[in-house]
N, C-alpha and C. Protein backbone atom coordinates (compact mmCIF):
# COMPACT_ATOMS: atom_id res chain seq x y z
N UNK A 1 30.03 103.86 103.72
CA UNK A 1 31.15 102.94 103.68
C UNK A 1 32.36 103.64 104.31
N UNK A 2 33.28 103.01 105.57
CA UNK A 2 34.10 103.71 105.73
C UNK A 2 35.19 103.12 104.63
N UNK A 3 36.58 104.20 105.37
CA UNK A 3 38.07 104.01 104.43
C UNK A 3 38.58 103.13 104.64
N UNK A 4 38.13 101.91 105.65
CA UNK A 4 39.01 100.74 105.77
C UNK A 4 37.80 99.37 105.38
N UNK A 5 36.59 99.63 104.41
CA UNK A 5 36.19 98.91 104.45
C UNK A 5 36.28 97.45 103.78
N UNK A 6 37.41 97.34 103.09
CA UNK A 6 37.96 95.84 102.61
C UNK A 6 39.35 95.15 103.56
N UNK A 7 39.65 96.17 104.80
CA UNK A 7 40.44 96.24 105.62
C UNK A 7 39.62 94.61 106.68
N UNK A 8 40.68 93.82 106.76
CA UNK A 8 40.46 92.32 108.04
C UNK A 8 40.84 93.51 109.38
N UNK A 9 39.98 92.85 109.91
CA UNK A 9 40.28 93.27 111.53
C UNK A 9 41.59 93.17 111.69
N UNK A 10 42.38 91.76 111.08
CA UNK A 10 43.54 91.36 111.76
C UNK A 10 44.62 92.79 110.54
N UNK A 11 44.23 92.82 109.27
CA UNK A 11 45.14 94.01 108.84
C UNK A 11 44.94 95.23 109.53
N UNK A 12 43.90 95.56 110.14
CA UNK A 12 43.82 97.14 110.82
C UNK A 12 44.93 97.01 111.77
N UNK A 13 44.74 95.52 112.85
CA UNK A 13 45.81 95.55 114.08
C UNK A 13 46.89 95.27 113.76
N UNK A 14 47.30 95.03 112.84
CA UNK A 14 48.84 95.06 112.10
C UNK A 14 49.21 96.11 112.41
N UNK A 15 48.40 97.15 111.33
CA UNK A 15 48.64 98.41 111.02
C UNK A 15 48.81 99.41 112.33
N UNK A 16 47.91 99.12 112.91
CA UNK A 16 48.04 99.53 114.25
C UNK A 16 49.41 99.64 115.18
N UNK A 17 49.52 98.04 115.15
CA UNK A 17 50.87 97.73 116.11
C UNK A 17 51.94 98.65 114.92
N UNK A 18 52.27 98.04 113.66
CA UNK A 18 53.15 98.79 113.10
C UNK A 18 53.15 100.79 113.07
N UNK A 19 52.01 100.93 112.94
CA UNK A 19 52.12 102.72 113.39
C UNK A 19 52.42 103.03 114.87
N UNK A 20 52.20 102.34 115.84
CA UNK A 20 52.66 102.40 117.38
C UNK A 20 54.47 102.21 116.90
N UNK A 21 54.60 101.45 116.64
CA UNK A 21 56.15 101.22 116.44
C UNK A 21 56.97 102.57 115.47
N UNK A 22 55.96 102.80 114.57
CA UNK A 22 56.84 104.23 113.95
C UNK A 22 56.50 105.10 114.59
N UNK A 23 55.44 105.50 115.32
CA UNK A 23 55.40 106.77 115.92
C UNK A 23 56.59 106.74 117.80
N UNK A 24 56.51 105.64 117.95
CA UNK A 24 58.08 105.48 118.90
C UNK A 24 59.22 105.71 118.19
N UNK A 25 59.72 105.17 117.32
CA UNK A 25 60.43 105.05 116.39
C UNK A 25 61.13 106.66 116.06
N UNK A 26 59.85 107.33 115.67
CA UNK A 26 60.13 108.75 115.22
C UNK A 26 60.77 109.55 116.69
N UNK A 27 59.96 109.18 117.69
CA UNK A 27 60.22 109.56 118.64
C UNK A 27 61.80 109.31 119.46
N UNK A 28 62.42 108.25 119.46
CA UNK A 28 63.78 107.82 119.47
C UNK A 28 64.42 108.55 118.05
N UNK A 29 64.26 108.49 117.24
CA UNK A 29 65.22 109.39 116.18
C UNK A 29 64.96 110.50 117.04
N UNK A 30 64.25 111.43 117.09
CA UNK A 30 64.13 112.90 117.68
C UNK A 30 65.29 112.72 118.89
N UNK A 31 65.23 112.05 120.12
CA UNK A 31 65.82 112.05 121.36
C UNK A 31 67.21 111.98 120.38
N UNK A 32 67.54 111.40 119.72
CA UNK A 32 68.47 110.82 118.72
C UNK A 32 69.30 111.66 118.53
N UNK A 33 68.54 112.62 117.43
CA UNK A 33 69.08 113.90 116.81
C UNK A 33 69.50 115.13 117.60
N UNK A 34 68.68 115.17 119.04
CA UNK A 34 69.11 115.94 120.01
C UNK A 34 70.29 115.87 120.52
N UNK A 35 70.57 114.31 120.53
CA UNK A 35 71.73 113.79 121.59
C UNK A 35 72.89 114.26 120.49
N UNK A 36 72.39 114.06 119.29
CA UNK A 36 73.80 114.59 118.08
C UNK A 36 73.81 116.05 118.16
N UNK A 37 72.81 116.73 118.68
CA UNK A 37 73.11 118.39 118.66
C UNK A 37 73.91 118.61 119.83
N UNK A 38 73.81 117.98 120.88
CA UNK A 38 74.40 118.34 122.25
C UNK A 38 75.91 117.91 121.99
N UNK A 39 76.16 116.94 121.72
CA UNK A 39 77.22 116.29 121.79
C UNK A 39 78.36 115.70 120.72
N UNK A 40 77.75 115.38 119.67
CA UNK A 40 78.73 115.68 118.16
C UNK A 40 79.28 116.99 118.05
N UNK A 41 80.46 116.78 117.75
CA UNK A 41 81.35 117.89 117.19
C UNK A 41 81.14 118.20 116.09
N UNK A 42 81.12 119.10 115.03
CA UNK A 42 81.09 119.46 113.89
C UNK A 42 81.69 120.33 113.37
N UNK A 43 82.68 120.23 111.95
CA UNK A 43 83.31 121.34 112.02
C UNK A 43 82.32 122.32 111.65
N UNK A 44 83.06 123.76 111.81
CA UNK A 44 82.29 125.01 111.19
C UNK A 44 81.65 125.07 110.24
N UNK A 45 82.23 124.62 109.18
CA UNK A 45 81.95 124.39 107.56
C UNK A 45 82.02 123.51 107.20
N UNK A 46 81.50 123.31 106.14
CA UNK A 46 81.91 121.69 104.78
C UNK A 46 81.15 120.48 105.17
N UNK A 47 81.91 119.55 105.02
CA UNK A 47 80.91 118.16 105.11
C UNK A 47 81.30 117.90 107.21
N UNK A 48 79.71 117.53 107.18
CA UNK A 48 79.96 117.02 108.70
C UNK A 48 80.29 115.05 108.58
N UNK A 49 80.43 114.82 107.67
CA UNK A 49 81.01 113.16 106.98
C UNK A 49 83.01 113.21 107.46
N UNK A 50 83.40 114.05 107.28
CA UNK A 50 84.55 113.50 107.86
C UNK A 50 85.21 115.02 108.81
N UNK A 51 84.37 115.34 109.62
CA UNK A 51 85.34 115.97 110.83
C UNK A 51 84.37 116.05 112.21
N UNK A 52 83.34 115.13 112.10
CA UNK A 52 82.64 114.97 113.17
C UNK A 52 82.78 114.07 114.38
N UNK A 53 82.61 114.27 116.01
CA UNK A 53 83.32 113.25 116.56
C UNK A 53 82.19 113.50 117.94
N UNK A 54 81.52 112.78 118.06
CA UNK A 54 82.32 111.32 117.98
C UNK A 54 81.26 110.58 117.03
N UNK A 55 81.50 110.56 115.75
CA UNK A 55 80.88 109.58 114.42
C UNK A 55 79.97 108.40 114.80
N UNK A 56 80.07 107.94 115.98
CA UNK A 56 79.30 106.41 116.42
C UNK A 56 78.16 107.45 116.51
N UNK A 57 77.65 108.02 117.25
CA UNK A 57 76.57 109.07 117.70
C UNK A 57 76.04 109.06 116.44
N UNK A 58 76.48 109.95 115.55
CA UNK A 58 76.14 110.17 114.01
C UNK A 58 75.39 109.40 113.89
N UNK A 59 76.62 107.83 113.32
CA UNK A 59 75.97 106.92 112.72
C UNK A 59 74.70 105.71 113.12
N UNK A 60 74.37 106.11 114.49
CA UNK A 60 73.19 105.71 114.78
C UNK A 60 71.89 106.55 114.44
N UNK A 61 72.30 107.60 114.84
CA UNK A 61 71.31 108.42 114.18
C UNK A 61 70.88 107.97 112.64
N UNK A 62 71.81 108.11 111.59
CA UNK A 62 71.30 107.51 110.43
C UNK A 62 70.93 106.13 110.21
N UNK A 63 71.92 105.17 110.73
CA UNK A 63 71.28 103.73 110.73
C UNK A 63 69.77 104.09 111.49
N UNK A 64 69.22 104.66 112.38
CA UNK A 64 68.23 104.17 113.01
C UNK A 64 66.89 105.19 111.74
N UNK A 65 67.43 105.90 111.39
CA UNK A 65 66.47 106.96 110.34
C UNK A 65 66.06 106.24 109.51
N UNK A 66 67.40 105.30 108.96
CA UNK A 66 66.95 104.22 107.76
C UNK A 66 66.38 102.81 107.72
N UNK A 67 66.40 102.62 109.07
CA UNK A 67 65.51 101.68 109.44
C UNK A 67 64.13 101.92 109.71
N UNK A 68 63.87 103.69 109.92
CA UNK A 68 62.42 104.31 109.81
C UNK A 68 62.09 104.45 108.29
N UNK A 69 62.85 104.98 107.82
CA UNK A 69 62.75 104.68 106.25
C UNK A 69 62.08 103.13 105.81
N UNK A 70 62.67 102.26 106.39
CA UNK A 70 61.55 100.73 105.74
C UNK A 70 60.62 100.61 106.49
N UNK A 71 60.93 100.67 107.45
CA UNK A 71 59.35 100.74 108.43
C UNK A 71 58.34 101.28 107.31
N UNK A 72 58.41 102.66 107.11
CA UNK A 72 57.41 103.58 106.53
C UNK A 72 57.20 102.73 105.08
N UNK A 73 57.99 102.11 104.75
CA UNK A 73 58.01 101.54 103.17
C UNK A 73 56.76 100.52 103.56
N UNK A 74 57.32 99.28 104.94
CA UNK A 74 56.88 97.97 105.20
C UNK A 74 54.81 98.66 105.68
N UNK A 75 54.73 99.61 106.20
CA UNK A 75 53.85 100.38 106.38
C UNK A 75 52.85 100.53 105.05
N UNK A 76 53.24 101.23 104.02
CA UNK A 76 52.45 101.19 102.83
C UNK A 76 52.39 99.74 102.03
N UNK A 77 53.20 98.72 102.00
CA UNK A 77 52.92 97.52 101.54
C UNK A 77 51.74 96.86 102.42
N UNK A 78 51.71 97.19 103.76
CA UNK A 78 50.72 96.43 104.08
C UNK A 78 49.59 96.76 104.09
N UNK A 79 49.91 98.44 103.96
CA UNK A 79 48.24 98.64 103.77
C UNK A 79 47.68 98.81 102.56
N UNK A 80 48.43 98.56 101.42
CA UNK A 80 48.09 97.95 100.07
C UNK A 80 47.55 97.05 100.04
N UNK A 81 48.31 96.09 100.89
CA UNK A 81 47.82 94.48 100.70
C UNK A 81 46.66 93.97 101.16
N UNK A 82 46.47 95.16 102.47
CA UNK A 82 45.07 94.76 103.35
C UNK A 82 44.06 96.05 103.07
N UNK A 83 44.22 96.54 101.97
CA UNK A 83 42.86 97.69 101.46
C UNK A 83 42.99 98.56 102.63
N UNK A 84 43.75 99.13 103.45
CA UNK A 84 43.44 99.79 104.05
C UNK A 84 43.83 101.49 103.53
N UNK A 85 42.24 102.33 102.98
CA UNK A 85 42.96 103.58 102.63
C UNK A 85 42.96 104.41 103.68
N UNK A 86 42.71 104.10 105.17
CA UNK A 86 43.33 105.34 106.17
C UNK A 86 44.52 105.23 106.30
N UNK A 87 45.49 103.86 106.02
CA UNK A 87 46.70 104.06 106.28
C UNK A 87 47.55 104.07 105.05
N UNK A 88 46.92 103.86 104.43
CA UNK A 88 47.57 104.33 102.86
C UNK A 88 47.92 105.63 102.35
N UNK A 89 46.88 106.54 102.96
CA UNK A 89 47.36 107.89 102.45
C UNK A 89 47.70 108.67 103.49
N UNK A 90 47.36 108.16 104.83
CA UNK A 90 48.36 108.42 106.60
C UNK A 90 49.66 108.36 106.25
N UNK A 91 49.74 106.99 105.88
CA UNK A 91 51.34 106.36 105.69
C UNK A 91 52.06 107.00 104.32
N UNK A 92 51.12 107.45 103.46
CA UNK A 92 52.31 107.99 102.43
C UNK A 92 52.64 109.10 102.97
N UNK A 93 51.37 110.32 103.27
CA UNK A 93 52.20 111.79 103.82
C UNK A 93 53.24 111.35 104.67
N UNK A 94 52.84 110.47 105.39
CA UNK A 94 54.21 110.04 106.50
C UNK A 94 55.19 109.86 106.19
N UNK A 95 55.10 109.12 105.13
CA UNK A 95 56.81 108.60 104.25
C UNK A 95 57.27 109.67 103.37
N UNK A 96 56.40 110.39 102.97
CA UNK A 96 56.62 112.03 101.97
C UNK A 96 57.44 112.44 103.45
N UNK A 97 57.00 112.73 104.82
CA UNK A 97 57.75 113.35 106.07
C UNK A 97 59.16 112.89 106.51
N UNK A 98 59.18 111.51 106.32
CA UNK A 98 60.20 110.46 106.61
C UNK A 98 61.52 110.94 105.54
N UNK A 99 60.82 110.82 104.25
CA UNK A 99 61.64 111.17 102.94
C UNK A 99 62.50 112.87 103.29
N UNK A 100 61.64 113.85 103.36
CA UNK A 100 61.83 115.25 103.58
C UNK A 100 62.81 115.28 104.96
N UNK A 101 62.72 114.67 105.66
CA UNK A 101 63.66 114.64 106.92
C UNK A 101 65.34 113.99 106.86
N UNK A 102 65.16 112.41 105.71
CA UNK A 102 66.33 112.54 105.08
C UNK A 102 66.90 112.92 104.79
N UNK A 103 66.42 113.56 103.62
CA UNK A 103 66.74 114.59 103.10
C UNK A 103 67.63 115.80 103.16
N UNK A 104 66.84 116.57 104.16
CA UNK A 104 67.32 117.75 105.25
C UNK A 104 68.58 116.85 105.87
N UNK A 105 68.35 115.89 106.36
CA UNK A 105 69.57 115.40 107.66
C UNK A 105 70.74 114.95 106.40
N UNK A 106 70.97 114.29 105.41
CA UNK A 106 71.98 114.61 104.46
C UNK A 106 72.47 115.88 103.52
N UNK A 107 71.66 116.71 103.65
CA UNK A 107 71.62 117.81 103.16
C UNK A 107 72.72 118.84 103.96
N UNK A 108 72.19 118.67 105.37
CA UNK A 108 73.13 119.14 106.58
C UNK A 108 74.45 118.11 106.99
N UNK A 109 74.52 117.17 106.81
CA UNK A 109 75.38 116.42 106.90
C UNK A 109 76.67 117.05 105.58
N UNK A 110 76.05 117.33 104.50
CA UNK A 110 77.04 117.73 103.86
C UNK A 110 77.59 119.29 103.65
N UNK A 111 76.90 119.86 104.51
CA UNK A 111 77.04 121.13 104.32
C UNK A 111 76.77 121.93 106.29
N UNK A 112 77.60 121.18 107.04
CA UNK A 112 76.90 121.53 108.58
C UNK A 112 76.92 123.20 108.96
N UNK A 113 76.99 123.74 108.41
CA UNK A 113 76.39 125.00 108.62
C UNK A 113 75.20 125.56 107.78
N UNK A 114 74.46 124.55 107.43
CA UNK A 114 73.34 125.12 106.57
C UNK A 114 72.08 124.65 108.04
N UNK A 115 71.63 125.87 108.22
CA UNK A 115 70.74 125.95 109.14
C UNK A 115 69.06 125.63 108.69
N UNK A 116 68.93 125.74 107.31
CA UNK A 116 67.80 125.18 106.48
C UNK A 116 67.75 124.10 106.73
N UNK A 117 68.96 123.27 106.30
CA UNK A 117 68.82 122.03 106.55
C UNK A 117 68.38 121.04 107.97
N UNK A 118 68.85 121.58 108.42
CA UNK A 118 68.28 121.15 110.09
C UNK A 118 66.71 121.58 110.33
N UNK A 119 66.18 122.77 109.99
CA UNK A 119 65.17 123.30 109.69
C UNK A 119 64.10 122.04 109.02
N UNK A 120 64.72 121.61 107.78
CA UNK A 120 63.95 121.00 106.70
C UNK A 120 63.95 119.50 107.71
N UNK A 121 65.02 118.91 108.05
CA UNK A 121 64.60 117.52 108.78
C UNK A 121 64.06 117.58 109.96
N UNK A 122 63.90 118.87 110.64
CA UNK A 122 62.56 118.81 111.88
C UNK A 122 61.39 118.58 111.64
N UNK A 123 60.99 119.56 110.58
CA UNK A 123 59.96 119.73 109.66
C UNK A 123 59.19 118.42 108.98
N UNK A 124 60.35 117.51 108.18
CA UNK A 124 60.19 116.28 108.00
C UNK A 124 59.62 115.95 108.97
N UNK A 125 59.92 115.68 110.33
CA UNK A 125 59.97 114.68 111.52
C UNK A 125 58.37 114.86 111.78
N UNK A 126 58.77 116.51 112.08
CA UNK A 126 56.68 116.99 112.28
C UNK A 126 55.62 115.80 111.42
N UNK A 127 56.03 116.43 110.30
CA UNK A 127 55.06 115.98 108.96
C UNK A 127 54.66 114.26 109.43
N UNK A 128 55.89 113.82 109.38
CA UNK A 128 55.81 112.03 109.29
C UNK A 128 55.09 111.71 111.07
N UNK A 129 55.37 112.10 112.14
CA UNK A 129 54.75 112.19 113.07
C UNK A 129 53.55 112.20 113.72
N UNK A 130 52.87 113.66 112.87
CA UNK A 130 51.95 114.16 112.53
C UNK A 130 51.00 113.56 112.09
N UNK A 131 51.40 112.52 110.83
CA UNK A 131 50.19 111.78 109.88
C UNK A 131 50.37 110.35 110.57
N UNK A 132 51.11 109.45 111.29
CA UNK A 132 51.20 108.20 111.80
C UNK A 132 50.70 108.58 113.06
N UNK A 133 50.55 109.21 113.81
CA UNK A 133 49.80 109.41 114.98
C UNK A 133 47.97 109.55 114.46
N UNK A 134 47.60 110.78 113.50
CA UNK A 134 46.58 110.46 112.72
C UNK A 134 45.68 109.71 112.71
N UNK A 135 46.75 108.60 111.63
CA UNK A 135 46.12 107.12 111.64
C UNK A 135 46.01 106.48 112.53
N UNK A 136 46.55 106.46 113.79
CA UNK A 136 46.31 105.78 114.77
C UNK A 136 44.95 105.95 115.43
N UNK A 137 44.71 107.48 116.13
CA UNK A 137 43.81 108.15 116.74
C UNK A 137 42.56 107.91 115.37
N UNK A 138 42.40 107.75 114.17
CA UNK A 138 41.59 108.03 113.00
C UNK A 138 40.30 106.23 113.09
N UNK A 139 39.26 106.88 113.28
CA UNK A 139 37.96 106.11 113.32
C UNK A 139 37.97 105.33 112.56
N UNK A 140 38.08 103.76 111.94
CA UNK A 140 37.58 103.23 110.67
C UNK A 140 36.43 102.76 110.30
């Protein structure tokens, strides 16, 4: 028996199209977060929330993280709904990656000289990346 075997054809290609969309997704945050390393200002110390410029940059970066954030949510509801356990436990490490990258990126946001922190939301990015590509490439 495989892991998607109470899985509809039509829930696998859901799942499908929706993991194509987060693994782009992840991929635009990354270009994202680069474009905020090159080009956001930050002060030396303290919170990068009020002396960063130019803030629009920022705040796409996070609006677009937290819109990966439901993705990854809308991701495990469906593959609840459609029995699918390759993308059920693809999609949670993924959202455990998604979560851990938050994380790190508010973590550093409040503290912009903590170099862990930047550390910890790459790391995230890997992880969640890592397991939604997975599921994609993964046999059912």
């Amino acid at each position: 028996m495989t892991e998607n075997a109470g899985a509809t054809p039509e829930t696998t290609e859901r799942l499908r199209r929706l993991g194509l969309m987060m693994v782009g997704s992840l991929l635009i945050e990354f270009i994202g977060g680069i474009a905020v390393t090159f080009w956001v200002e930050t002060p030396e110390s303290g919170s990068g929330w009020s002396g960063s410029s130019p803030m629009w940059l920022v705040m796409a970066h996070v609006i677009w993280g937290t819109l990966i954030l439901l993705l990854g949510l809308w991701i495990l509801i469906v593959a609840r709904k459609g029995k699918s356990r390759t993308w059920l436990n693809m999609g949670a490490f993924g959202f455990v990656g998604i979560i851990i990258a938050f994380a790190g990126g508010n973590s550093f946001m409040s503290d912009v000289s903590s170099d862990a922190a930047s550390f910890i939301m790459a790391l995230g990015f890997a992880i969640a990346l890592f397991f939604y590509a997975f599921a994609l490439f993964k046999k059912a």
